[in-house]
Protein backbone atom coordinates (compact mmCIF):
# COMPACT_ATOMS: atom_id res chain seq x y z
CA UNK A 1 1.13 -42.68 -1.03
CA UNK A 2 -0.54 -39.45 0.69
CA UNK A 3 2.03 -37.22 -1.45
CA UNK A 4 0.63 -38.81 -4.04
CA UNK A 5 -2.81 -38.03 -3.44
CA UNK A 6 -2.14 -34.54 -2.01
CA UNK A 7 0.01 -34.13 -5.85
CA UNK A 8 -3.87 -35.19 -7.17
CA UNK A 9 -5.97 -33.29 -5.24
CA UNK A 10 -3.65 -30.32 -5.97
CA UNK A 11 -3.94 -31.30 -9.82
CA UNK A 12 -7.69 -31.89 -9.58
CA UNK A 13 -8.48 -28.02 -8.15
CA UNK A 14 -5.98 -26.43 -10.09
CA UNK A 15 -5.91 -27.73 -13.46
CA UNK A 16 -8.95 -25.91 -14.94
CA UNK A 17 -8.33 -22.27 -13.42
CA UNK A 18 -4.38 -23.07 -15.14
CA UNK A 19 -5.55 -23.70 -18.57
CA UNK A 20 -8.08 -20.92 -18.41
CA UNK A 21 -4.46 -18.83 -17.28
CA UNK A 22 -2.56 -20.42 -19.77
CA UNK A 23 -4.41 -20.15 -23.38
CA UNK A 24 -4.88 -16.59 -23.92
CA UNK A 25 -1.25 -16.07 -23.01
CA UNK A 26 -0.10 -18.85 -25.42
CA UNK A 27 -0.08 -19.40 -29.21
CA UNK A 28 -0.32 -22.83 -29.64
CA UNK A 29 -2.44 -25.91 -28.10
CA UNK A 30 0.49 -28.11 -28.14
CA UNK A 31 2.57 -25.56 -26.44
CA UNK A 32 -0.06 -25.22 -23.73
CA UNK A 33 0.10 -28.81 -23.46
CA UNK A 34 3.89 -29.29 -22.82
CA UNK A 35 3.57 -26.21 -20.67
CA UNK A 36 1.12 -27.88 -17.84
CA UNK A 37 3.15 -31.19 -18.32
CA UNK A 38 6.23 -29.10 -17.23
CA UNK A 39 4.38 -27.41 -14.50
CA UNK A 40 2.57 -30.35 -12.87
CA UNK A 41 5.73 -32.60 -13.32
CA UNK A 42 7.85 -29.78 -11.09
CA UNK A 43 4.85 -29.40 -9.09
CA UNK A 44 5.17 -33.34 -8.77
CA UNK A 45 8.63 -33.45 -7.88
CA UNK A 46 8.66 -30.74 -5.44
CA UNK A 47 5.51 -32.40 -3.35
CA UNK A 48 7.69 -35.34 -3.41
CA UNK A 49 10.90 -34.09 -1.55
CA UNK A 50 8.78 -32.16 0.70
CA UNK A 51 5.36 -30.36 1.16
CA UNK A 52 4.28 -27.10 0.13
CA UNK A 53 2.37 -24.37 2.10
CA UNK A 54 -0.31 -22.99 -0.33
CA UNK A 55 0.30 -25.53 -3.51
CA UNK A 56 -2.56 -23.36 -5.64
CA UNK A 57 -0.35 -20.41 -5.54
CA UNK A 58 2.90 -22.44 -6.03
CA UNK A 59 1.43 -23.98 -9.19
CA UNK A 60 0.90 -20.30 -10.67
CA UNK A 61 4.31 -19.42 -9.58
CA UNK A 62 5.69 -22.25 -11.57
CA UNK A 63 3.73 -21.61 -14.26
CA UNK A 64 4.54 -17.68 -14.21
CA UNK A 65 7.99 -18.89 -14.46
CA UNK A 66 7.78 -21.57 -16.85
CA UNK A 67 5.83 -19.32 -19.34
CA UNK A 68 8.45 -16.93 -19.16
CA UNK A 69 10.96 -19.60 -19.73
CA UNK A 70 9.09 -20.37 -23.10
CA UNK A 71 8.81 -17.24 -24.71
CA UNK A 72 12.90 -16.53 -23.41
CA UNK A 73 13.74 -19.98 -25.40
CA UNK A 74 10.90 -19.53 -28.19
CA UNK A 75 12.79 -16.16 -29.28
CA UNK A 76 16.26 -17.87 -29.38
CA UNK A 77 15.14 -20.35 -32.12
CA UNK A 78 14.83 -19.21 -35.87
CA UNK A 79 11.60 -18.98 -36.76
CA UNK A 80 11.63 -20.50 -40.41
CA UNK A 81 12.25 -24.17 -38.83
CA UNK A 82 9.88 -26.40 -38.88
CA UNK A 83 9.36 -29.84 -37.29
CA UNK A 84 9.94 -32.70 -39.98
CA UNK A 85 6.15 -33.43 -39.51
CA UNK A 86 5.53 -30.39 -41.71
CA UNK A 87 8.04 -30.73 -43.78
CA UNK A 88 6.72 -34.02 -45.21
CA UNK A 89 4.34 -33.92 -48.05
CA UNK A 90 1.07 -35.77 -48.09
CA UNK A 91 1.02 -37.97 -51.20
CA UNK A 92 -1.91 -36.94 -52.35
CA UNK A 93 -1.27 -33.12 -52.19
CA UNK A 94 1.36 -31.50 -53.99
CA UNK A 95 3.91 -29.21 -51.78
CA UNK A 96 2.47 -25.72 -53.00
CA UNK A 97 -1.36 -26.66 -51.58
CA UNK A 98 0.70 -27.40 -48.25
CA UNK A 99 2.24 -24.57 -48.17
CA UNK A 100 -0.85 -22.44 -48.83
CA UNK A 101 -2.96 -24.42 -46.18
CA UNK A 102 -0.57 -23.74 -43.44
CA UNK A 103 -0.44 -20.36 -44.73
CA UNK A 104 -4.01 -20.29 -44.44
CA UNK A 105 -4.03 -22.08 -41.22
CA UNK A 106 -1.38 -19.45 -39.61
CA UNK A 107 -3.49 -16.50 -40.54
CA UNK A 108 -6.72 -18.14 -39.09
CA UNK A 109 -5.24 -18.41 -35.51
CA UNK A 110 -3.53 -14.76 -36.14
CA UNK A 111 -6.89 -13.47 -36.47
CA UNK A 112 -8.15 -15.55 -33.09
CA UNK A 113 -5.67 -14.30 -30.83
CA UNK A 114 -7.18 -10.68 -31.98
CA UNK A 115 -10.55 -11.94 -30.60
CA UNK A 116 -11.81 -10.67 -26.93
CA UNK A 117 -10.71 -12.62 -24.88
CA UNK A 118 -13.59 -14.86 -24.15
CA UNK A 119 -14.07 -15.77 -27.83
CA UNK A 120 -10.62 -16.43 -27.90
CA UNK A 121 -10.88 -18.59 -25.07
CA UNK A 122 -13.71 -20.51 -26.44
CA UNK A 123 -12.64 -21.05 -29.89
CA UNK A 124 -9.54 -21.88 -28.82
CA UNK A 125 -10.63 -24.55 -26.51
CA UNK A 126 -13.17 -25.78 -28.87
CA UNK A 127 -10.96 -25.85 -32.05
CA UNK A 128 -7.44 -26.39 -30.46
CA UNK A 129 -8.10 -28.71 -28.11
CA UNK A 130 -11.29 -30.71 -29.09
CA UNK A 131 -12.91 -29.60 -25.41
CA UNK A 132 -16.91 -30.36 -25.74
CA UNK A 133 -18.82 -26.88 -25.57
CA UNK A 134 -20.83 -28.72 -22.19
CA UNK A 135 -17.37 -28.72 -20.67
CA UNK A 136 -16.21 -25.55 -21.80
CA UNK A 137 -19.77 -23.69 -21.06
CA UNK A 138 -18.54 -25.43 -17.16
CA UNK A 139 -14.92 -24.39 -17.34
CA UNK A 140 -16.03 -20.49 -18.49
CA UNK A 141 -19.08 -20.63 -16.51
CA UNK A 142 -21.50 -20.05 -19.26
CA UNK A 143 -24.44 -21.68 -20.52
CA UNK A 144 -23.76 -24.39 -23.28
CA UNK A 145 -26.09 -21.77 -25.86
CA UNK A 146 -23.56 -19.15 -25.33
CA UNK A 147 -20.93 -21.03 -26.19
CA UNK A 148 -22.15 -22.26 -29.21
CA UNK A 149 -23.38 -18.73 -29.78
CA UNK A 150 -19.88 -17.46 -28.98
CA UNK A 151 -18.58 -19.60 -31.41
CA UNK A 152 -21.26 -19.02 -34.36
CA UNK A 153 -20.14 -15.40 -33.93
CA UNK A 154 -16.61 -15.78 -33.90
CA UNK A 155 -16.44 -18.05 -37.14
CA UNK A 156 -18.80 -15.70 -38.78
CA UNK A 157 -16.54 -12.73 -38.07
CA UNK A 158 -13.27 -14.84 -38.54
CA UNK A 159 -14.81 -15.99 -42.02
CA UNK A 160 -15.41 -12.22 -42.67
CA UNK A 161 -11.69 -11.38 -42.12
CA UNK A 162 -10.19 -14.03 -44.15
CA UNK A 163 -12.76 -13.38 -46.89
CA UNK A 164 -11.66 -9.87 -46.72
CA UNK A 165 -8.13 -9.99 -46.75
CA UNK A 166 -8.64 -12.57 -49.50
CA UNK A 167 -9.82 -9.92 -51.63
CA UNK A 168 -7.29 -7.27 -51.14
């Protein structure tokens, strides 16, 4: 039972300052997610067999690992597959529209990783994760105005991109 609560406390003081680590290094929300499952569930594991010195720095070492783990196995798979999920047409919509939105959709988040890296952060939060701007304005240490500011700006300028290369 104290592991267990030592695994908590460990989870509780790290988790924030991890996904802060995390998204601007990764592409994809649900990638981030499985990522800090991974971490925390060998962080888990670990604390159970035995205790650990400093466990903040041994959850960035697993997570230094783990991350390049992903991208290693992320460039052995083809890159035109696609989980059946997507490959499943709405009823209502007719396969070229699908096609064209997730088009769409890639070139949106291409254009947010280009972001600094506090707008990215923000947006990507916000947008990719569903994170209230109170909490994120907390987790960035920023006032809640700025980071609805933050984001006003960045979907103005992300608007102006996709308008633009819309027209060329």
């Amino acid at each position: 039972m104290e592991q267990y609560e030592a695994f908590n406390r460990v989870y509780d003081a790290t988790r924030d300052s991890l996904l802060r680590w995390l998204v601007p290094r990764i592409r994809s929300a649900v990638d981030v997610e499985d990522l800090m499952q991974e971490i925390y569930k060998k962080l888990y594991r670990k604390m159970m067999r035995r205790g650990i010195r400093e466990p903040e720095k041994y959850v960035f070492g697993i997570a230094k690992k783990e991350l390049a783990s992903f991208y290693r196995h992320r460039a052995a798979v083809q890159e035109n597959e696609a989980p059946l999920s997507d490959q499943l047409p709405v009823e209502d919509e007719e396969p070229e529209d699908i096609v064209l939105d997730r088009a769409a959709e890639r070139a949106l988040w291409d254009l947010v990783k280009t972001e600094p890296l506090l707008s990215y952060q923000v947006f990507t939060l916000y947008y990719g994760f569903s994170v209230p701007t109170a909490q994120i304005a907390q987790e960035l240490g920023l006032s809640e105005a700025a980071v609805r500011t933050r984001l006003c700006r960045t979907r103005a300028r992300l608007r102006a991109q996709l308008t633009e290369q819309k027209g060329v």
